[in-house]
Protein backbone atom coordinates (compact mmCIF):
# COMPACT_ATOMS: atom_id res chain seq x y z
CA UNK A 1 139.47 69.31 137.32
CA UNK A 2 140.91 71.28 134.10
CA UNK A 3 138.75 71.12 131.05
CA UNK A 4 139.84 69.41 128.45
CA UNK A 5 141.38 70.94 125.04
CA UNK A 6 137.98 69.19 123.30
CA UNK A 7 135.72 70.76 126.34
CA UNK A 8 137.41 74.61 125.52
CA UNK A 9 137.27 74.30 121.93
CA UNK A 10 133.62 73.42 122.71
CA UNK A 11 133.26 76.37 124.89
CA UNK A 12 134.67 78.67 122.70
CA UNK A 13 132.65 77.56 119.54
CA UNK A 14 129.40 77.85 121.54
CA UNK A 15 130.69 81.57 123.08
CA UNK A 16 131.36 82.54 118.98
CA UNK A 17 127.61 80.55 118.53
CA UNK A 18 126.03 82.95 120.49
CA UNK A 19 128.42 86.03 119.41
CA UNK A 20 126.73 85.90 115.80
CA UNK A 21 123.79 85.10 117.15
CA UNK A 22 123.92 88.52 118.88
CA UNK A 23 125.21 89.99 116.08
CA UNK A 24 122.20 88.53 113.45
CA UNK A 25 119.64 90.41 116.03
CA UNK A 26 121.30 93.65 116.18
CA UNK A 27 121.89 93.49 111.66
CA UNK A 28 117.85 92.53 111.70
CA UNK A 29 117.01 95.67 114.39
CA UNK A 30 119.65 98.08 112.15
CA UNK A 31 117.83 96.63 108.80
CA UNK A 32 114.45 97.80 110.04
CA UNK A 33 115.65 101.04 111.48
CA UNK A 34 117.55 101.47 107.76
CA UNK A 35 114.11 100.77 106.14
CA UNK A 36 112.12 103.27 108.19
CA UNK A 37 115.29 106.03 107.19
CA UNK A 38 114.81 105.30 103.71
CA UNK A 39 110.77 105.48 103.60
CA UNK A 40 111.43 109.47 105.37
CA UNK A 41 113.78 110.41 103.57
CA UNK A 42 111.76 109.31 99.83
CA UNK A 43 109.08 111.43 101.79
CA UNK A 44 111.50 114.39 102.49
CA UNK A 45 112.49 114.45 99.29
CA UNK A 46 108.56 114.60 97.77
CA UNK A 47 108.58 117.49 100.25
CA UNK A 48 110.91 119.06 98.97
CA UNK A 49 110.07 119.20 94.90
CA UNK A 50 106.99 120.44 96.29
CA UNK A 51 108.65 123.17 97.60
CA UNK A 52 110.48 123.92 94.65
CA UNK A 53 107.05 124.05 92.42
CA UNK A 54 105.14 126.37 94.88
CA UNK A 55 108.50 128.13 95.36
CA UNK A 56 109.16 128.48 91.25
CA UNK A 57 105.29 129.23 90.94
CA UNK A 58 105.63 132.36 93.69
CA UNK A 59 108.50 134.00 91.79
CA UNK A 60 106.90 133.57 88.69
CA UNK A 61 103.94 135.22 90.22
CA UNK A 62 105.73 138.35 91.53
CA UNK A 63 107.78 138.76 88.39
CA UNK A 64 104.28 139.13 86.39
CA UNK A 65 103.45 141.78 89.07
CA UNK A 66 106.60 143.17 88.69
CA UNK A 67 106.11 143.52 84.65
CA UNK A 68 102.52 144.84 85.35
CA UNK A 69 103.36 147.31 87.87
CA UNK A 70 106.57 148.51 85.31
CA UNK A 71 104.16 148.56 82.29
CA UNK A 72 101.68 150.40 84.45
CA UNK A 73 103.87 152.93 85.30
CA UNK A 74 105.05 153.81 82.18
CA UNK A 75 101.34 154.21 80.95
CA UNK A 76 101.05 156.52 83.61
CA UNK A 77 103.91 158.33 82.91
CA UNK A 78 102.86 158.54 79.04
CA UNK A 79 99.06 159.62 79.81
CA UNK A 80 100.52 162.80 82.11
């Protein structure tokens, strides 16, 4: 026996039911995932300035040498 128009309606309502209930799982699984991005990439990015100090501290450090070594050179040069 065909369903009725009331019985499809009904059939299709509960079918779109469980459609966004499908798609309220997967948005909570992609929210958590988005979270955990988030938290590594803030830490990445703590990394990174890190980095930059040590990296700015290390060229610092051989441009003093670089000075020293030039000044010490030309005391050689003048005590010759």
């Amino acid at each position: 026996m065909p369903a009725t128009r009331d019985e499809r309606i009904e059939t299709k309502l509960d079918e779109i039911a469980e459609t966004i209930g499908e798609i309220n799982v997967t948005l909570a699984k992609q929210s958590i995932i988005l979270e955990e991005h988030q938290r590594r990439s803030l830490a990445n990015e703590q990394s990174v300035e890190l980095l930059k100090k040590q990296h700015n501290m290390f060229v610092g450090a051989i441009k003093l040498i670089s000075i020293i070594a030039a000044l010490a050179a030309i005391i050689h040069s003048m005590v010759r």
